[in-house]
Protein backbone atom coordinates (compact mmCIF):
# COMPACT_ATOMS: atom_id res chain seq x y z
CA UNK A 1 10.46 5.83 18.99
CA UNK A 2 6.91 5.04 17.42
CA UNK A 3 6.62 1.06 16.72
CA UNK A 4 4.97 -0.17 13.53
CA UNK A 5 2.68 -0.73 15.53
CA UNK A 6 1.21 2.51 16.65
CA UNK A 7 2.30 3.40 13.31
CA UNK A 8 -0.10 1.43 11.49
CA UNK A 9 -2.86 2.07 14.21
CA UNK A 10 -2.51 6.04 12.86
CA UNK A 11 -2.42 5.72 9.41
CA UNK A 12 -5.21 3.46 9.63
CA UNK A 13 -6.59 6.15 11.35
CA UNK A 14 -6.10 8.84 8.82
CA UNK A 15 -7.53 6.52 6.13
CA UNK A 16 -10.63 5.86 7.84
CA UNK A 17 -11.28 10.09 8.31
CA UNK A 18 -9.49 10.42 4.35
CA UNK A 19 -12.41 7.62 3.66
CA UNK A 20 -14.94 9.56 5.34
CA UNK A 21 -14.57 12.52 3.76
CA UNK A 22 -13.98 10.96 0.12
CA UNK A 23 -17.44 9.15 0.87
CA UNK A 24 -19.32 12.71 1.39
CA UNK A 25 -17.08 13.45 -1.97
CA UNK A 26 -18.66 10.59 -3.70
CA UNK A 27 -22.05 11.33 -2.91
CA UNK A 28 -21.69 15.10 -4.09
CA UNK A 29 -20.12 13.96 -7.65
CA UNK A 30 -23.21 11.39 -7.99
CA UNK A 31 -26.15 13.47 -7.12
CA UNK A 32 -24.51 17.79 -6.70
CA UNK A 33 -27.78 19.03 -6.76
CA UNK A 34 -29.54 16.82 -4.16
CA UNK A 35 -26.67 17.02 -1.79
CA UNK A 36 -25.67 20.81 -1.81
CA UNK A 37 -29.23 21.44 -1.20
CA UNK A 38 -29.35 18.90 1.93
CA UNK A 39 -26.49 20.11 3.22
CA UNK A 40 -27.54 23.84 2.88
CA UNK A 41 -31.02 22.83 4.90
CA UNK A 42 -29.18 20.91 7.68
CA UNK A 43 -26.34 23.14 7.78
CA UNK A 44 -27.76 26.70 7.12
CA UNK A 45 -24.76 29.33 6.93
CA UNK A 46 -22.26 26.67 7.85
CA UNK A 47 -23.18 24.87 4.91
CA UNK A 48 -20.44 26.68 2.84
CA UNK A 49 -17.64 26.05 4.55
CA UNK A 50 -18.40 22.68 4.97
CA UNK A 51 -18.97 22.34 1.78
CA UNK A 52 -15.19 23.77 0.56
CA UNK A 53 -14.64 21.33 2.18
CA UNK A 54 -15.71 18.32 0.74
CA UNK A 55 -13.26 16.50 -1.64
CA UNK A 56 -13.12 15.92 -5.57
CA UNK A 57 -13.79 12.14 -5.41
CA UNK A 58 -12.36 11.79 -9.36
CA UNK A 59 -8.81 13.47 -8.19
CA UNK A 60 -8.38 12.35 -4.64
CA UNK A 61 -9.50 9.04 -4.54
CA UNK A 62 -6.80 7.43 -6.39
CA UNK A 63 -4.17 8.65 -3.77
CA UNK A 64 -6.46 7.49 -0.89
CA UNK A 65 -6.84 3.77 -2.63
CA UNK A 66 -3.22 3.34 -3.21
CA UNK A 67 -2.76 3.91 0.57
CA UNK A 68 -5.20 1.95 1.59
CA UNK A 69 -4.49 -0.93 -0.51
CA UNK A 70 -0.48 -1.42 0.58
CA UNK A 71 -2.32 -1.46 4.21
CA UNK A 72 -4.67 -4.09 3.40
CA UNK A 73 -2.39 -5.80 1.82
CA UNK A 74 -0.02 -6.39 4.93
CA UNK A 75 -2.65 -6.33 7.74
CA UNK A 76 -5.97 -8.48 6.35
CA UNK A 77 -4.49 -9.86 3.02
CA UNK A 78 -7.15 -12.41 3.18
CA UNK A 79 -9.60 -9.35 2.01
CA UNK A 80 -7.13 -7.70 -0.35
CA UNK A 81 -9.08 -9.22 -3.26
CA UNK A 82 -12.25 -8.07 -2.12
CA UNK A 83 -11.17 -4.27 -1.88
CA UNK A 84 -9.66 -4.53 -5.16
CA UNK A 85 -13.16 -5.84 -6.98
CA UNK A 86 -14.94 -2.86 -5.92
CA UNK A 87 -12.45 -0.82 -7.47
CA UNK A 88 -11.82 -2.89 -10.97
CA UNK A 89 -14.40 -3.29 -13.66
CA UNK A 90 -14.39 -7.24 -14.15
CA UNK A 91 -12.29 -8.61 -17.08
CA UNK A 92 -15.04 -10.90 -17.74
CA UNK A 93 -17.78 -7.58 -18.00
CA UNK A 94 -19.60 -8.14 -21.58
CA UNK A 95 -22.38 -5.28 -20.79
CA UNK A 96 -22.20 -2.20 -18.01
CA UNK A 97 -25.33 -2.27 -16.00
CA UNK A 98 -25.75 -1.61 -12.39
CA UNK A 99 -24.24 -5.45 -10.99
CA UNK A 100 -20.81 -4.79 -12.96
CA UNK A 101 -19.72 -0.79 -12.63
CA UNK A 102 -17.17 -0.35 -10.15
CA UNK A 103 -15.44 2.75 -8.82
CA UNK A 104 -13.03 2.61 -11.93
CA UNK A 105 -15.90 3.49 -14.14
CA UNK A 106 -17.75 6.35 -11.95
CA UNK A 107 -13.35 8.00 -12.12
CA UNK A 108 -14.54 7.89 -15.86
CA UNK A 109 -17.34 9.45 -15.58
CA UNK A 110 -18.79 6.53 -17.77
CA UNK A 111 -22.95 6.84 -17.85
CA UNK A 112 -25.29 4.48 -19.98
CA UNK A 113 -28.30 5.87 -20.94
CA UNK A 114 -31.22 4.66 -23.52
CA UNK A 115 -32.63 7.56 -24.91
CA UNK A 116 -33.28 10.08 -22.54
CA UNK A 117 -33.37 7.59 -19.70
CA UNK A 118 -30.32 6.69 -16.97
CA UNK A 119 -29.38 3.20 -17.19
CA UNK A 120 -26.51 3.72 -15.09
CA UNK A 121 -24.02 5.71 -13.30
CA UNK A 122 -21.91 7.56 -10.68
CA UNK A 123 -23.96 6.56 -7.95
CA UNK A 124 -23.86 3.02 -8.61
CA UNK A 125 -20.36 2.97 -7.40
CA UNK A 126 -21.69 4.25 -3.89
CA UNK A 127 -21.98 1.13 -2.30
CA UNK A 128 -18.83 -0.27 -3.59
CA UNK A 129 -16.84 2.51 -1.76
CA UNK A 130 -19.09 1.80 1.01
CA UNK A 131 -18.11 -2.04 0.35
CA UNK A 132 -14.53 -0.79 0.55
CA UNK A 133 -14.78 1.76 4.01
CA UNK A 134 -16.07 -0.94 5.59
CA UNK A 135 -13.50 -3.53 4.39
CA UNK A 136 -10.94 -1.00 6.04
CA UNK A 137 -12.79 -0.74 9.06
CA UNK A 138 -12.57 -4.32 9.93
CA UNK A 139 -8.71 -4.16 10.06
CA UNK A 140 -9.27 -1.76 13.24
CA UNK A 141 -10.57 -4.14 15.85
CA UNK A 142 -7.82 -6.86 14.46
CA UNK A 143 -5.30 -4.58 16.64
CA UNK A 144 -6.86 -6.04 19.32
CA UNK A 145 -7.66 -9.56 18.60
CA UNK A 146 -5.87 -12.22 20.27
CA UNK A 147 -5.71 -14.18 16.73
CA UNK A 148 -3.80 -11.06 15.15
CA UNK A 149 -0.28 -11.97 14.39
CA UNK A 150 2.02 -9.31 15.01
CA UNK A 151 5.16 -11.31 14.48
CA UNK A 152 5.74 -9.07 11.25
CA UNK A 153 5.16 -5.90 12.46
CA UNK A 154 7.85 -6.97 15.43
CA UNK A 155 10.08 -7.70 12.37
CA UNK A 156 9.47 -4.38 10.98
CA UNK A 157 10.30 -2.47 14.51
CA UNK A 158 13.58 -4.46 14.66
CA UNK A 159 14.79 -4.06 10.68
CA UNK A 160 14.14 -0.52 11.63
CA UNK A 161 16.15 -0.87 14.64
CA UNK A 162 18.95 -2.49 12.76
CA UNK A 163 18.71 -0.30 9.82
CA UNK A 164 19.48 3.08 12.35
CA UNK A 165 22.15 1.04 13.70
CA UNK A 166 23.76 0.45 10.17
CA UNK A 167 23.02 4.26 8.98
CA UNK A 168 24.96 5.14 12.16
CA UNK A 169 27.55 3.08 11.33
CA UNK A 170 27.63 4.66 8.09
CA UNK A 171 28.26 8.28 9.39
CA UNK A 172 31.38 6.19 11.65
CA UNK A 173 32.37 5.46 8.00
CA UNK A 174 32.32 1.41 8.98
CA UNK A 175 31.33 0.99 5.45
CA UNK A 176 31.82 -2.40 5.48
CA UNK A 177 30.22 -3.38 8.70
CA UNK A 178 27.30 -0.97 7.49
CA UNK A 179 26.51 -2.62 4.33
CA UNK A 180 26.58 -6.09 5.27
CA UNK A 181 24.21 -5.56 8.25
CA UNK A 182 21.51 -3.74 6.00
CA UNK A 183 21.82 -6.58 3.32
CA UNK A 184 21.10 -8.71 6.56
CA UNK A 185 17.85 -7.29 6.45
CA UNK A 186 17.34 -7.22 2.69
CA UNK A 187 17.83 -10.88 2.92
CA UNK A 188 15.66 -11.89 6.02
CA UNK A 189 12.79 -9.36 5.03
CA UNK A 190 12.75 -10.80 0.88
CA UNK A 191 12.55 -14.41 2.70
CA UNK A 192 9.71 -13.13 4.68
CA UNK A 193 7.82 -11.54 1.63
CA UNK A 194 8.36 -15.11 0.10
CA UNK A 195 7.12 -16.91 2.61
CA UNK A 196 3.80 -14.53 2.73
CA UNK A 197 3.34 -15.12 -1.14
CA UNK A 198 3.21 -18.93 -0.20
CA UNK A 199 6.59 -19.23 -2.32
CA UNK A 200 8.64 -22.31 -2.19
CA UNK A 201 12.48 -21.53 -1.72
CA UNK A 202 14.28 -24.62 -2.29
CA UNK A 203 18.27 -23.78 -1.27
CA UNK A 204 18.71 -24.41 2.56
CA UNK A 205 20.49 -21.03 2.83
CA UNK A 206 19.32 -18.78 -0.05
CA UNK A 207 20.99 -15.05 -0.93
CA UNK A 208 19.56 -11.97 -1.73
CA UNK A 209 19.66 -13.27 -5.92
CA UNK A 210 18.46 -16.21 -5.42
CA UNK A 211 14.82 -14.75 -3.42
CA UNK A 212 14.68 -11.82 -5.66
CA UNK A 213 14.41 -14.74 -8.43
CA UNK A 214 11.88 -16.23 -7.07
CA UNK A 215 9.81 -13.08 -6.43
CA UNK A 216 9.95 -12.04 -9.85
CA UNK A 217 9.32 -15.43 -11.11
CA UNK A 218 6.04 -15.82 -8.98
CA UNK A 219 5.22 -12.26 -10.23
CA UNK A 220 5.17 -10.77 -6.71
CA UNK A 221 7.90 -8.09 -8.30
CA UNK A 222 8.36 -6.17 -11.89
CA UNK A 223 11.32 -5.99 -13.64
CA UNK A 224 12.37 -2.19 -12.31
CA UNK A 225 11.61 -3.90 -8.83
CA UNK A 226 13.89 -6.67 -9.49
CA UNK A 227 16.80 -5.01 -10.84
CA UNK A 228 16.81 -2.54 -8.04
CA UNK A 229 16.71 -5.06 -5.73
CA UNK A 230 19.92 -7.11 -7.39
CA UNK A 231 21.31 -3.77 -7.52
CA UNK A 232 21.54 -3.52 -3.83
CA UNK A 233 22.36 -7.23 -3.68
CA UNK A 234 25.55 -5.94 -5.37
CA UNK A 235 26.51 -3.57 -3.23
CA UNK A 236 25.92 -5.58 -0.40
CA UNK A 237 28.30 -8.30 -2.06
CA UNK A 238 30.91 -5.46 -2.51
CA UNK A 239 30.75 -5.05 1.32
CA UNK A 240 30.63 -8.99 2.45
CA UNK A 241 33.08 -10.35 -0.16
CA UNK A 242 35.39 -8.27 -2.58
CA UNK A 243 38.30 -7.03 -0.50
CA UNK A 244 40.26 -5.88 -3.61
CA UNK A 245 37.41 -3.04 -3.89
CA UNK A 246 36.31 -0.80 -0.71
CA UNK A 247 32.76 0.17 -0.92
CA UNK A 248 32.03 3.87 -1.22
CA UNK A 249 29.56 5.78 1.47
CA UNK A 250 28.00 6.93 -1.38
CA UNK A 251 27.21 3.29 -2.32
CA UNK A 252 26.45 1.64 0.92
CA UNK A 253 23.91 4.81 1.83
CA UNK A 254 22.05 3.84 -1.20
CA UNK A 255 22.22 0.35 -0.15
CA UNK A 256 20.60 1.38 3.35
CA UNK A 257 18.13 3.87 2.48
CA UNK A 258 17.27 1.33 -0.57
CA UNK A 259 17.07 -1.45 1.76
CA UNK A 260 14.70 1.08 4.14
CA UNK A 261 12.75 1.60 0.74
CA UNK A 262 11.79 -2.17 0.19
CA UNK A 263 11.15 -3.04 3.40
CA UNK A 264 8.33 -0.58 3.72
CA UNK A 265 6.84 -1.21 -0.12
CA UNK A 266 7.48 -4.59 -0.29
CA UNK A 267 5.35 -7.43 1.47
């Protein structure tokens, strides 16, 4: 079985040649003209095929940063805020000049001119996604660092482990014993998540409740987060506790695949 390990190695993999690509994509939405014509001189009949090949930066980019942030965000959170400037126009911005566009406008298309002349534009958000490849590029050689902690992604391999365990538990029909190991793992991972956020958790022995409380209250999770979490809290409670009600499979392979869910969204 893969590890999270070698898992995150490829998909941080598969960004990187995504990012590539999207960069070429970048470059062709800022200056078309310029680069179809470089392209066709270095490339000569293979030019056209390459360039089918070349991405829409305004549709594909969004999908590519939304991968590439949950993967900052657990491997070099330290530069999470970094990758996201590049990306968001400042909340502070009073004017729109070459020091404040961001990726977020060139998606826009947004373009300031005076008169006939180009204050701004598209390519000024070229060395922000350059700002952001590179950002992603430093998480590679972190793999191998000595200072990497890799205590979480251990974590991860054995929540996985435990989760197949309780899914074949489940198909045993141990309902029970099924749901109260995954909200084992609900519990430990949310306490994990808290202690990443730099949250306080007060009660010696806290439940499922009381750390989804504190998540939401430290604005870690939304309101549809939080409720689907005390959902499967719930169900889990069904399983430990209430012996006048037996837990359906139906119910505890929600709780399972929900706790699979949150433990690969939430960090």
């Amino acid at each position: 079985m893969i590890s999270n390990l070698e898992r995150y190695k490829k998909d941080l993999d598969a960004l990187i040649a995504t990012g590539d690509n999207l960069f070429n994509g970048i470059q062709r939405y800022a200056h078309r003209e310029e680069f179809d014509k470089e392209v066709n001189k270095q490339l000569g009949k293979g030019a056209e095929e390459f360039l089918k090949g070349v991405p829409n930066f305004r549709s594909e980019y969004q999908a590519w940063y939304s991968e590439a942030l949950s993967l900052i965000r657990q491997l070099l959170p330290d530069r999470l805020a970094d990758f996201v400037r590049h990306y968001e126009k400042p909340k502070t911005r009073k004017s729109v000049g070459f020091e404040s566009y961001r990726i977020e406008d060139a998606l826009q298309g947004l373009e300031i001119t005076r008169g006939r002349e180009k204050i701004v534009g598209v390519d000024a958000a070229i060395p922000h996604f350059q700002q952001q490849l590179a950002i992603l590029n430093s998480v590679k050689p972190r793999f191998e660092s000595s200072l990497f902690d890799i205590s979480q992604l251990v974590q991860a391999d054995l929540f996985d482990s435990e989760l197949d365990a309780a899914g074949a538990l489940l198909k045993q029909r141990f309902t029970r014993a099924a749901g109260a190991m995954a909200g084992v793992v609900l519990e430990r991972h949310l306490a994990q998540v808290c202690s990443n956020h730099a949250i306080k958790v007060a009660k010696k022995a806290p439940g499922i409740s009381d750390l989804n409380e504190l998540l939401k209250s430290a604005g870690v999770t939304d309101v549809p987060q939080w409720r689907f979490i005390q959902h499967l809290g719930d169900v889990r409670n069904l399983c430990d506790h209430s012996k006048a009600v037996e837990p359906t499979m139906e119910q505890v392979s929600d709780l399972v695949a929900g706790v699979k869910k949150i433990t690969k969204t939430l960090f």
